[in-house]
PDB file of N, CA and C in Angstrom:
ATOM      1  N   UNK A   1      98.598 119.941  92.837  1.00  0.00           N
ATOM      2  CA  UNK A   1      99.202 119.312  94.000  1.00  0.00           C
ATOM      3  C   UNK A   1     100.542 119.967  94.311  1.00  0.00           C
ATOM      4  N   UNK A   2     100.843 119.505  95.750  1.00  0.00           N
ATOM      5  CA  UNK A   2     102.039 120.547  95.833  1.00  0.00           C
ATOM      6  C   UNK A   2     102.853 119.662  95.207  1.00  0.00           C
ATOM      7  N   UNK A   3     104.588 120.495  95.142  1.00  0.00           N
ATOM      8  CA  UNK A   3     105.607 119.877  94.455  1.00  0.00           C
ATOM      9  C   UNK A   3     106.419 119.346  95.391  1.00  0.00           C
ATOM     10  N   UNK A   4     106.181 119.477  96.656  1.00  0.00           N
ATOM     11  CA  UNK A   4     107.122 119.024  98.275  1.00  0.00           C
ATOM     12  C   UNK A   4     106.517 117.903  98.744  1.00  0.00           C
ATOM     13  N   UNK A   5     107.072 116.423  98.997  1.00  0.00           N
ATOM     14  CA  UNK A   5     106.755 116.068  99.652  1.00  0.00           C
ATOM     15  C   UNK A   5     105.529 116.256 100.794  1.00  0.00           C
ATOM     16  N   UNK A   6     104.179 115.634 101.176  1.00  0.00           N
ATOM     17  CA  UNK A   6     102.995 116.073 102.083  1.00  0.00           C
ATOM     18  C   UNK A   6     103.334 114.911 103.126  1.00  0.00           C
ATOM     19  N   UNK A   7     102.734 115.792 104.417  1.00  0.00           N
ATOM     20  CA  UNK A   7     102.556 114.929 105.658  1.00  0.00           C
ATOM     21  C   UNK A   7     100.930 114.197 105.189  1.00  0.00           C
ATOM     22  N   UNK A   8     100.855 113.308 106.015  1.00  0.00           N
ATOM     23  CA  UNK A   8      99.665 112.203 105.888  1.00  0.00           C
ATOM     24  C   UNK A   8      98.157 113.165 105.810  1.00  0.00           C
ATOM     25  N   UNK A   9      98.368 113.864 106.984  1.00  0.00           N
ATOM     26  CA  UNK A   9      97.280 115.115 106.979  1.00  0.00           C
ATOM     27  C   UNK A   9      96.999 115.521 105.944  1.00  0.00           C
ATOM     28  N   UNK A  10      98.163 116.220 105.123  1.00  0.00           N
ATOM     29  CA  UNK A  10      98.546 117.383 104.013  1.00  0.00           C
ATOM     30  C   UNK A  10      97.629 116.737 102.826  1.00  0.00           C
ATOM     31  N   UNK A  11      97.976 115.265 102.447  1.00  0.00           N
ATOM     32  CA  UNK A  11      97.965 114.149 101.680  1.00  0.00           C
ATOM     33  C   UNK A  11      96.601 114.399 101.487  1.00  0.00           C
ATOM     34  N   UNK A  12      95.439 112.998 103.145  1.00  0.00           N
ATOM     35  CA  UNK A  12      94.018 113.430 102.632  1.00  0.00           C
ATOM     36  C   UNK A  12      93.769 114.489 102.760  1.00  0.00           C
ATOM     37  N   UNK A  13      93.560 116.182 103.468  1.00  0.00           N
ATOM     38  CA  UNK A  13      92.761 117.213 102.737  1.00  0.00           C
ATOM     39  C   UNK A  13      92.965 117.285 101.080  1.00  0.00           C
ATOM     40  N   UNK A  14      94.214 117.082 100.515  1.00  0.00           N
ATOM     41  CA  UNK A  14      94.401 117.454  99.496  1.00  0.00           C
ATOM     42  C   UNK A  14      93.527 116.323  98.548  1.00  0.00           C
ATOM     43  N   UNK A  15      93.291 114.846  99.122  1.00  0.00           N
ATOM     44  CA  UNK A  15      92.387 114.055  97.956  1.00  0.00           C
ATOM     45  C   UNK A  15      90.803 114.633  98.298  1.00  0.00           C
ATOM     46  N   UNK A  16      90.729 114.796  99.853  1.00  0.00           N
ATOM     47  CA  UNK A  16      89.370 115.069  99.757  1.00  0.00           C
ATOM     48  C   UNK A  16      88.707 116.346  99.057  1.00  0.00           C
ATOM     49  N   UNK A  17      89.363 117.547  99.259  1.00  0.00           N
ATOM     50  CA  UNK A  17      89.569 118.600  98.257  1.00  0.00           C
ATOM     51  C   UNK A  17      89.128 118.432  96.655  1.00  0.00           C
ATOM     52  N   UNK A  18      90.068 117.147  96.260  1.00  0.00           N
ATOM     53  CA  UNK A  18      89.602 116.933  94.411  1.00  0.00           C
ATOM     54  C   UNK A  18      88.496 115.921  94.733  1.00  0.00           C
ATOM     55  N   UNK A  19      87.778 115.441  95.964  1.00  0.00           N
ATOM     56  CA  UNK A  19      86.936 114.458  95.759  1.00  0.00           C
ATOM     57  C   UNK A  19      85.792 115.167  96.002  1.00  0.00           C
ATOM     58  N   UNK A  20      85.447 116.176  96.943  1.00  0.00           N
ATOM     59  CA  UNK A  20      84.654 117.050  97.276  1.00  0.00           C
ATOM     60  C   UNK A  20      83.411 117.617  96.144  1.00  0.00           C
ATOM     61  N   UNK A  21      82.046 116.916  96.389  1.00  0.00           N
ATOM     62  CA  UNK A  21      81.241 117.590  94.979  1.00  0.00           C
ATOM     63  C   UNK A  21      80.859 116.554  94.273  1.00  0.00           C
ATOM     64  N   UNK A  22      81.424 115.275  94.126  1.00  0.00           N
ATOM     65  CA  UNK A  22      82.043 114.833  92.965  1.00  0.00           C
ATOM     66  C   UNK A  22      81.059 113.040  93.482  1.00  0.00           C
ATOM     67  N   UNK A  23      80.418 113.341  94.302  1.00  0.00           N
ATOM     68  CA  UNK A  23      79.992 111.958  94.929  1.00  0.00           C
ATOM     69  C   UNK A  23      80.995 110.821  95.074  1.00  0.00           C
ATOM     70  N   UNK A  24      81.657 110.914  95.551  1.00  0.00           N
ATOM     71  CA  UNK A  24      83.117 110.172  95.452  1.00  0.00           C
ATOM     72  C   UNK A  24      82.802 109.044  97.042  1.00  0.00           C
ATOM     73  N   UNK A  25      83.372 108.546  97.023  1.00  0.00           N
ATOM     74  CA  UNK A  25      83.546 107.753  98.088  1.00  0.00           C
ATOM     75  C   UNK A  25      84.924 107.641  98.416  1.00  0.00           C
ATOM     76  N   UNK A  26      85.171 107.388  99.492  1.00  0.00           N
ATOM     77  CA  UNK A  26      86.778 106.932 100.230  1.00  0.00           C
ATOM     78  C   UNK A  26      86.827 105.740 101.134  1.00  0.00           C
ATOM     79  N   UNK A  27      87.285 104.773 100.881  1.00  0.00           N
ATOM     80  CA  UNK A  27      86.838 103.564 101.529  1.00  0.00           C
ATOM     81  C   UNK A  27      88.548 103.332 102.752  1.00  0.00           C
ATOM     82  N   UNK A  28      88.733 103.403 104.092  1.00  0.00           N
ATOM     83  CA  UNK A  28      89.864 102.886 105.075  1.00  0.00           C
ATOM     84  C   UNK A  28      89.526 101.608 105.868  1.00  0.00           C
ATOM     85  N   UNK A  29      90.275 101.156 105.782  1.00  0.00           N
ATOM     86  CA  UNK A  29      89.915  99.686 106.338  1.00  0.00           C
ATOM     87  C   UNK A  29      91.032  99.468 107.400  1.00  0.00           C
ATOM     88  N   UNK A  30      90.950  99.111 108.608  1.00  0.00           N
ATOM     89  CA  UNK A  30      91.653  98.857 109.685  1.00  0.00           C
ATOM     90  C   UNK A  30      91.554  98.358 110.424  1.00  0.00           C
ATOM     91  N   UNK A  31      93.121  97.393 110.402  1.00  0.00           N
ATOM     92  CA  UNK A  31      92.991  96.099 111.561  1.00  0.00           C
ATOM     93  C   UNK A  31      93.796  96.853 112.798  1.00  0.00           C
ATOM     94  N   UNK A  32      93.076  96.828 113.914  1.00  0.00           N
ATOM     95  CA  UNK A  32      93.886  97.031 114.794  1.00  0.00           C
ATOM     96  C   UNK A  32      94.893  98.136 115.070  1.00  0.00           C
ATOM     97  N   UNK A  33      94.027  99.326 114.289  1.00  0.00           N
ATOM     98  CA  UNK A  33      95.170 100.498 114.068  1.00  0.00           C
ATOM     99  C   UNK A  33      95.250 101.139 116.133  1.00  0.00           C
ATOM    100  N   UNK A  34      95.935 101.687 116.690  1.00  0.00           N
ATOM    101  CA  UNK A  34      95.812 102.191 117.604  1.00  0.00           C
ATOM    102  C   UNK A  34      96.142 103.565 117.875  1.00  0.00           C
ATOM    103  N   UNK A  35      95.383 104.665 118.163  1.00  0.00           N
ATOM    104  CA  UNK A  35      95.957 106.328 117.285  1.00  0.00           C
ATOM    105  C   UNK A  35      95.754 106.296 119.230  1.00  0.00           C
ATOM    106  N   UNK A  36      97.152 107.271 119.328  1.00  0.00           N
ATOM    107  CA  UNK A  36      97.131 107.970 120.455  1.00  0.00           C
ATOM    108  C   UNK A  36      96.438 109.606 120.531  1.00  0.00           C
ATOM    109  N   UNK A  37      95.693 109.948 121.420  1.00  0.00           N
ATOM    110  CA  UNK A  37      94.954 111.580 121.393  1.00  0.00           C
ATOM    111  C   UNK A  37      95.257 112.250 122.626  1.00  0.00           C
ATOM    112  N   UNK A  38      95.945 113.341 122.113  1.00  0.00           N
ATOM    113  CA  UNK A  38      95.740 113.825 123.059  1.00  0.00           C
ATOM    114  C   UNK A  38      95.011 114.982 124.578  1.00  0.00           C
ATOM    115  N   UNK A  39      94.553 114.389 125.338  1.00  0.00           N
ATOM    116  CA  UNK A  39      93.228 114.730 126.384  1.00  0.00           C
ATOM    117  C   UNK A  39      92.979 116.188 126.491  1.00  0.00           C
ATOM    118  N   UNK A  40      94.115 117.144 126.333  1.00  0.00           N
ATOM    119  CA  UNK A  40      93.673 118.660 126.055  1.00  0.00           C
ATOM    120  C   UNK A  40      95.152 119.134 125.604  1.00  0.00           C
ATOM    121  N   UNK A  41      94.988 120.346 124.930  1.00  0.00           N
ATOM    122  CA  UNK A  41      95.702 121.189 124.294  1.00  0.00           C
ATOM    123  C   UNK A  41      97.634 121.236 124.954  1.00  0.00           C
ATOM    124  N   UNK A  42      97.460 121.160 126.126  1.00  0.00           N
ATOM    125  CA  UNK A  42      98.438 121.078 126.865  1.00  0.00           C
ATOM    126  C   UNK A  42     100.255 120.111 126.369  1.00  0.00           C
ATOM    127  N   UNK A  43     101.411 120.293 126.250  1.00  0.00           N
ATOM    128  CA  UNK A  43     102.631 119.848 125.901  1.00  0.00           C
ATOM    129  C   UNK A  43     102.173 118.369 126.960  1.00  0.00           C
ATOM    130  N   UNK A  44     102.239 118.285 128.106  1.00  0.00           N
ATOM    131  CA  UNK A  44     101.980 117.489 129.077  1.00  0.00           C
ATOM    132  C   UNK A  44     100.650 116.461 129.204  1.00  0.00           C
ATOM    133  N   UNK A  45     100.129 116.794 128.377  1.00  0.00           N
ATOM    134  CA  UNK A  45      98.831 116.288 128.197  1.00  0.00           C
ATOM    135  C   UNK A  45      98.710 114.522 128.027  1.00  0.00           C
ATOM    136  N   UNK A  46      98.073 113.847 128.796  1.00  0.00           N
ATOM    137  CA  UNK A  46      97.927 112.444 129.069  1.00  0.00           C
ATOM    138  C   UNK A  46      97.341 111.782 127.713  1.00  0.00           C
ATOM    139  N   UNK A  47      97.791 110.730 126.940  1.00  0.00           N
ATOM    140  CA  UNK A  47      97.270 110.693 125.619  1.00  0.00           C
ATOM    141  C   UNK A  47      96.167 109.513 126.314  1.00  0.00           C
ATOM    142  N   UNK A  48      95.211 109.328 125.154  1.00  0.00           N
ATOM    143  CA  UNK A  48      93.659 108.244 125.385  1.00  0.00           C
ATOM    144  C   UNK A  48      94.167 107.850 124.390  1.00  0.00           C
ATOM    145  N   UNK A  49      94.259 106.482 124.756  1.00  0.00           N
ATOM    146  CA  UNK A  49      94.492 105.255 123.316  1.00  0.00           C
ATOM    147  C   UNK A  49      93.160 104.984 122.934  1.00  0.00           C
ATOM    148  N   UNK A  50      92.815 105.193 121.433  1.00  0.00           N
ATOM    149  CA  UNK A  50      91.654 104.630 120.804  1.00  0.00           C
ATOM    150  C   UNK A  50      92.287 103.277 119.743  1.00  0.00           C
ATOM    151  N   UNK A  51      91.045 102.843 119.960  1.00  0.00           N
ATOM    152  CA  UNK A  51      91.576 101.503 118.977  1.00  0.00           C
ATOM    153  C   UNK A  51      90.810 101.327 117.846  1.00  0.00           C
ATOM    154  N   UNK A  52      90.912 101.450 116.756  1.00  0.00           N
ATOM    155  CA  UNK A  52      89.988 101.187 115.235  1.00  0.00           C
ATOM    156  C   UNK A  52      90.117  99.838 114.717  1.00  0.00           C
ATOM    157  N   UNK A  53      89.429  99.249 114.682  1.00  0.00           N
ATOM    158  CA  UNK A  53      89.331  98.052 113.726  1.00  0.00           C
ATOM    159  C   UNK A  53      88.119  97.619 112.723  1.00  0.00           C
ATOM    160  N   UNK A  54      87.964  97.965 111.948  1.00  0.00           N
ATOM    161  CA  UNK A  54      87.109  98.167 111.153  1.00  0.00           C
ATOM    162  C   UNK A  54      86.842  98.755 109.837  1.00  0.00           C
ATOM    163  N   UNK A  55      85.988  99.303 109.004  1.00  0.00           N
ATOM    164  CA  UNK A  55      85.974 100.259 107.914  1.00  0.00           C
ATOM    165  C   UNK A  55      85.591 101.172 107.850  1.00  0.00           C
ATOM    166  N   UNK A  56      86.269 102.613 107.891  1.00  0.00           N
ATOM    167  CA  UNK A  56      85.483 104.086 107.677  1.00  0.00           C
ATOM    168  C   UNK A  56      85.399 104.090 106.819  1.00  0.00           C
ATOM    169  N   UNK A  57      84.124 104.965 105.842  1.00  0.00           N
ATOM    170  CA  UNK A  57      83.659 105.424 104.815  1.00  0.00           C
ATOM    171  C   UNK A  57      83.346 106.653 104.774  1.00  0.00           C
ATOM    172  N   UNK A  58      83.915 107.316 103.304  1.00  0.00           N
ATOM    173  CA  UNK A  58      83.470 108.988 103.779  1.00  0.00           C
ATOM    174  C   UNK A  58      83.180 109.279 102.243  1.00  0.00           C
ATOM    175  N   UNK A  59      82.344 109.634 102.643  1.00  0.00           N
ATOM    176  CA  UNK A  59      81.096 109.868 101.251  1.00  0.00           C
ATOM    177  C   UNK A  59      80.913 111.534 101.079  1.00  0.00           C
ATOM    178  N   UNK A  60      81.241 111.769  99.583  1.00  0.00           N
ATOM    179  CA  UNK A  60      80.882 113.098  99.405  1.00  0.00           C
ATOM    180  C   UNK A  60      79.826 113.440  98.448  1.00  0.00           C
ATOM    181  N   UNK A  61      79.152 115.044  98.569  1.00  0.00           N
ATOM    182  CA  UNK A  61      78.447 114.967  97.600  1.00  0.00           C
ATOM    183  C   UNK A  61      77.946 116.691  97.379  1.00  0.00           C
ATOM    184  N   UNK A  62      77.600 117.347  96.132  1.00  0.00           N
ATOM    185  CA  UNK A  62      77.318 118.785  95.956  1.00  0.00           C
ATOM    186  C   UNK A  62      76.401 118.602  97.007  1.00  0.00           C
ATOM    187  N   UNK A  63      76.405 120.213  97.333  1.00  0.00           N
ATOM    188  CA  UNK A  63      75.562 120.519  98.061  1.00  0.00           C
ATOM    189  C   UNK A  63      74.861 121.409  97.374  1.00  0.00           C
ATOM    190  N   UNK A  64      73.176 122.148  97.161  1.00  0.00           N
ATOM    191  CA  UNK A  64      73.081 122.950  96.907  1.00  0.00           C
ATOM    192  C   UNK A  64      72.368 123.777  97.540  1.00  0.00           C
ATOM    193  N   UNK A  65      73.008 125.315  97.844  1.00  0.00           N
ATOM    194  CA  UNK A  65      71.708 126.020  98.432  1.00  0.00           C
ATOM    195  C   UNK A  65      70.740 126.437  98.684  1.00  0.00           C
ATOM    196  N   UNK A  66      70.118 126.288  99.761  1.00  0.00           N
ATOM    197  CA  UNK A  66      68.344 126.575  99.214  1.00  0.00           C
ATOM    198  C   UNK A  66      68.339 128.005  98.968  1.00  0.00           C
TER     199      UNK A  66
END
């Protein structure tokens, strides 16, 4: 792990990374979170309010090649 302080981003790649393979599960649960997005690439760009309330689940698992 790094030794600096991580942004939230930085944070999960870095758990999903050691969870990756490993059949792991990640359980988020959210009341009422509201994430602003923004509509294209642009500084000016109009944000779309999404609203989450509910539970994401993110499930990992080896893969192997055929």
């Amino acid at each position: 792990m790094a030794t600096e302080p991580l942004t939230w981003p930085e944070m999960a790649m870095e758990i999903f990374d050691k969870l990756t393979g490993r059949e792991a599960e990640v359980t988020y649960e959210f009341e009422n979170l509201e994430v602003y997005v923004p509509a294209h690439h642009e500084e000016d760009a109009k944000l779309a309010r999404w609203k989450l309330n509910g539970i994401l689940k993110i499930r990992t698992r080896a893969h192997t090649p055929d």
